[in-house]
N, C-alpha and C. Protein backbone atom coordinates (compact mmCIF):
# COMPACT_ATOMS: atom_id res chain seq x y z
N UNK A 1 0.85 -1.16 0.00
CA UNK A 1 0.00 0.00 0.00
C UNK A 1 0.90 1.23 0.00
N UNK A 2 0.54 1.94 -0.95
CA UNK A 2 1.32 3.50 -0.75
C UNK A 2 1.05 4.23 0.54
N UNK A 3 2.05 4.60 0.88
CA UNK A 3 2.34 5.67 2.00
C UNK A 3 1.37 6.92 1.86
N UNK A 4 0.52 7.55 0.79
CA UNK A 4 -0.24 8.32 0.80
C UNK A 4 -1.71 7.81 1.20
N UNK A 5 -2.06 6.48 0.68
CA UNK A 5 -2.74 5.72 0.75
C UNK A 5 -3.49 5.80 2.31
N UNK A 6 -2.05 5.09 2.86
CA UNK A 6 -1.98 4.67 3.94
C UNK A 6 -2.63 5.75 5.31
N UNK A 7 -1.98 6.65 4.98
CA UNK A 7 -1.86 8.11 5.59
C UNK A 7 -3.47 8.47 5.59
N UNK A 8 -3.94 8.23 4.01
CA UNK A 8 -5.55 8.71 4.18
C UNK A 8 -6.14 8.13 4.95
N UNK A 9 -5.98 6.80 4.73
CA UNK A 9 -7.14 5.77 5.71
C UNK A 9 -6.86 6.34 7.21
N UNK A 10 -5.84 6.41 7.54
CA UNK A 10 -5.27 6.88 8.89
C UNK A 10 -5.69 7.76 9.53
N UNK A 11 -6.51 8.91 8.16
CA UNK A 11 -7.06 9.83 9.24
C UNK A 11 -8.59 10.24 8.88
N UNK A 12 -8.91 8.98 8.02
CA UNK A 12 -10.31 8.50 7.89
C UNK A 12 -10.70 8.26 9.24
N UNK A 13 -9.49 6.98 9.64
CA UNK A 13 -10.16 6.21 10.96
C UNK A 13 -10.24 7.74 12.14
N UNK A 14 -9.39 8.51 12.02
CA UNK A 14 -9.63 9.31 13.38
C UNK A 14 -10.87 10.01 13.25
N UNK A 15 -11.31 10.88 11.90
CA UNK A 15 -12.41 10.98 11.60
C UNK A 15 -13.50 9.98 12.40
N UNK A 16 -13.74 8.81 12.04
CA UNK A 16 -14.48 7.98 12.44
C UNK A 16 -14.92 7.88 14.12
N UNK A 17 -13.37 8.25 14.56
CA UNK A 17 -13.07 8.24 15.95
C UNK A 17 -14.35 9.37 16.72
N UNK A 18 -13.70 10.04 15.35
CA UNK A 18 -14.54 11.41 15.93
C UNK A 18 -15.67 11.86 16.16
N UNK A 19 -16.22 11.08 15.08
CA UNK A 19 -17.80 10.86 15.14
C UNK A 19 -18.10 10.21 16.44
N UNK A 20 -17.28 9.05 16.67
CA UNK A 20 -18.04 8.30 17.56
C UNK A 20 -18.29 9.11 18.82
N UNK A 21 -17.17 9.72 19.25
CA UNK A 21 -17.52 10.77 20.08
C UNK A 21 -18.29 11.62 20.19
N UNK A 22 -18.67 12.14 19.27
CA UNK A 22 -20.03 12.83 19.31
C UNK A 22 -21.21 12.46 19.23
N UNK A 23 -21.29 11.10 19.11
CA UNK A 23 -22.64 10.39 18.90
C UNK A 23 -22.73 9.48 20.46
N UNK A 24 -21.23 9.68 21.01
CA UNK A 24 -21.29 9.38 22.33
C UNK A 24 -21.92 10.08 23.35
N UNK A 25 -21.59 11.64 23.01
CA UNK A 25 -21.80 12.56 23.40
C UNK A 25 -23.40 13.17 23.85
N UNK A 26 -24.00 12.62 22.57
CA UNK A 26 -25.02 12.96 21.78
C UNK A 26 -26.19 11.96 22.84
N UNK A 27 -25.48 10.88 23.61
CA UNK A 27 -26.38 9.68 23.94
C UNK A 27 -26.96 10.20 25.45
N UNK A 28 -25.24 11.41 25.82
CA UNK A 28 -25.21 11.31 27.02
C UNK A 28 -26.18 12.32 27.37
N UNK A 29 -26.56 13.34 26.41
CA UNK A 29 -26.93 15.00 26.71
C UNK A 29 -28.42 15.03 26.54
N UNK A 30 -29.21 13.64 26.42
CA UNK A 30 -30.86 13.90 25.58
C UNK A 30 -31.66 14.25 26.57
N UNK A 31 -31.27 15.12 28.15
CA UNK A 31 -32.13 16.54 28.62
C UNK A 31 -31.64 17.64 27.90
N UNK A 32 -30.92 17.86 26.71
CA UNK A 32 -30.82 19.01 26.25
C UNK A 32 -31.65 19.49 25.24
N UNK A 33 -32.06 20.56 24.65
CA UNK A 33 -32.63 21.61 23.92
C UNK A 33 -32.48 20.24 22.59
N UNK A 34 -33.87 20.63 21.85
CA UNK A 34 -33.75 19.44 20.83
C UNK A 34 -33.04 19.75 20.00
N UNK A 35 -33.46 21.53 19.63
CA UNK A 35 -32.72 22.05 18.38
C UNK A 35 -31.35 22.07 18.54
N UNK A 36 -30.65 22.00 19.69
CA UNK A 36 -29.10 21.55 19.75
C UNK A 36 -29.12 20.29 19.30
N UNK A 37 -29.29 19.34 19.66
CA UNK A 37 -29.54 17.92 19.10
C UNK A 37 -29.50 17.73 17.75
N UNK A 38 -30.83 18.20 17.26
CA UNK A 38 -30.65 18.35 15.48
C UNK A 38 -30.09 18.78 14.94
N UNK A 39 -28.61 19.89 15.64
CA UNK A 39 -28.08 20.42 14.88
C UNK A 39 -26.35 19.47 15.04
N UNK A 40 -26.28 19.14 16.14
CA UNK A 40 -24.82 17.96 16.30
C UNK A 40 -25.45 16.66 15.44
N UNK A 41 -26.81 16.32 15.06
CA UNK A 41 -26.59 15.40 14.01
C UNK A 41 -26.78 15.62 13.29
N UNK A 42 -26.81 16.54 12.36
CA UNK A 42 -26.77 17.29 10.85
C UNK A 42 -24.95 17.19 10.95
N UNK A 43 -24.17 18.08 12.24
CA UNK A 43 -23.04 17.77 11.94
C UNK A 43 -22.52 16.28 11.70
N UNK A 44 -23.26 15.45 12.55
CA UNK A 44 -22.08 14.14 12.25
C UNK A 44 -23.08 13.64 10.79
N UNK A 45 -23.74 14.00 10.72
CA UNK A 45 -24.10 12.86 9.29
C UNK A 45 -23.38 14.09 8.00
N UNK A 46 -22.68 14.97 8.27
CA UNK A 46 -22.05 16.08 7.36
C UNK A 46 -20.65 15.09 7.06
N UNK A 47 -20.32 14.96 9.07
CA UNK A 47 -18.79 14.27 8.84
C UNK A 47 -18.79 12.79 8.25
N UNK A 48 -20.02 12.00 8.11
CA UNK A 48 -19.87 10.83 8.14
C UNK A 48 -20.14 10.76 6.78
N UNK A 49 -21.23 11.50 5.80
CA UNK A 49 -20.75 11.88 4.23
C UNK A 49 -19.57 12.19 3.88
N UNK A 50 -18.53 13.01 4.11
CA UNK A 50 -17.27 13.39 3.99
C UNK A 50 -16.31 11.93 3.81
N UNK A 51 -16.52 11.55 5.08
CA UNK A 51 -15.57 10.18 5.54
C UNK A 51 -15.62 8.87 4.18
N UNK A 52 -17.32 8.71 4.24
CA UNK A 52 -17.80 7.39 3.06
C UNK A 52 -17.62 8.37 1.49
N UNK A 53 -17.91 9.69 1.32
CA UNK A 53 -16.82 9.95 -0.03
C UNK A 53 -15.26 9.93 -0.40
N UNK A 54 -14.80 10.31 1.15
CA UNK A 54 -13.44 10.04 0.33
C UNK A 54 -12.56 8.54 0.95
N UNK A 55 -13.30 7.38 1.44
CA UNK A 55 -13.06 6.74 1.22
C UNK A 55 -13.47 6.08 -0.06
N UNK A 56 -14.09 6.41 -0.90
CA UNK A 56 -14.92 5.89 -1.77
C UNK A 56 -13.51 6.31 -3.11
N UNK A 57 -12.94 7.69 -2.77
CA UNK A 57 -12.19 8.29 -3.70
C UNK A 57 -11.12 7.24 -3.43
N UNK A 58 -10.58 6.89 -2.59
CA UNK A 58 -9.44 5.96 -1.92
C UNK A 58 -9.77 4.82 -2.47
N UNK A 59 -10.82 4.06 -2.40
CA UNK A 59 -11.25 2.62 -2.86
C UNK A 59 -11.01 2.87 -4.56
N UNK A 60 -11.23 4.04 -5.14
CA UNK A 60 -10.91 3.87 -6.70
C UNK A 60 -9.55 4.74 -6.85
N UNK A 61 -8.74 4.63 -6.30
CA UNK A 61 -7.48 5.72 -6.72
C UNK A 61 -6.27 4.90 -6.87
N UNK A 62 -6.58 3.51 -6.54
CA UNK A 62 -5.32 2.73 -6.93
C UNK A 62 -6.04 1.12 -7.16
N UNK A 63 -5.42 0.62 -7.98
CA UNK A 63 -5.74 -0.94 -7.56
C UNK A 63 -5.09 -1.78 -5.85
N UNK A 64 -5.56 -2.01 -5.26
CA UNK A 64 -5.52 -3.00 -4.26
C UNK A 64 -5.92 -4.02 -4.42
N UNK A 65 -4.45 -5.22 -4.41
CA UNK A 65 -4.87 -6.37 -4.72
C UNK A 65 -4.49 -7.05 -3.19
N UNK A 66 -5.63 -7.17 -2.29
CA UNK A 66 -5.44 -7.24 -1.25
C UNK A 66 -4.98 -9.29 -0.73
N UNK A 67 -5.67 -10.13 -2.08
CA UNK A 67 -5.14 -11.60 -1.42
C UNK A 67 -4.24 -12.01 -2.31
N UNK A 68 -3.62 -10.71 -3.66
CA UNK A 68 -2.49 -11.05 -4.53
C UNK A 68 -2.58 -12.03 -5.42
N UNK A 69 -3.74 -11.90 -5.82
CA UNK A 69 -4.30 -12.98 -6.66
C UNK A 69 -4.23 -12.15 -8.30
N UNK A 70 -3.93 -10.91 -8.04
CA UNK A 70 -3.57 -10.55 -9.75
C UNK A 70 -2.20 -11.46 -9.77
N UNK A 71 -1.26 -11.39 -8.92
CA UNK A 71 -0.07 -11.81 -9.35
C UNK A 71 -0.36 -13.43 -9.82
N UNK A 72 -1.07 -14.04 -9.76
CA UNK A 72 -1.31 -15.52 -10.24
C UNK A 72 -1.69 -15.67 -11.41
């Protein structure tokens, strides 16, 4: 895997991380104001579009032959 590659997924996953935290967040706070609510999940479903497009850009930007079965 390329080192650029690599690097993206890397901070896909913290992305991911990140979400989770706020949806952690999100579990802990439901005496709060709704319209705060609707507005931290507009943000994470913003971040979690972001994340599944550019992994999507990553899944087509190189071949990965992940069980090396082109080489056969």
């Amino acid at each position: 895997m390329r080192p650029e590659t690599k690097a993206n997924l890397g901070k896909q996953g913290a992305e991911i991380a990140s979400v989770r935290g706020t949806l952690q967040a999100l579990a802990e706070s439901w005496g709060t104001d709704v319209k705060y609510l609707q507005t931290r999940i507009a943000e994470v479903e913003e971040k979690l579009t972001k994340v599944q497009n550019t992994l999507a850009e990553i899944e087509w930007s190189e071949e990965v032959d992940w069980l090396g079965k082109l080489n056969e």
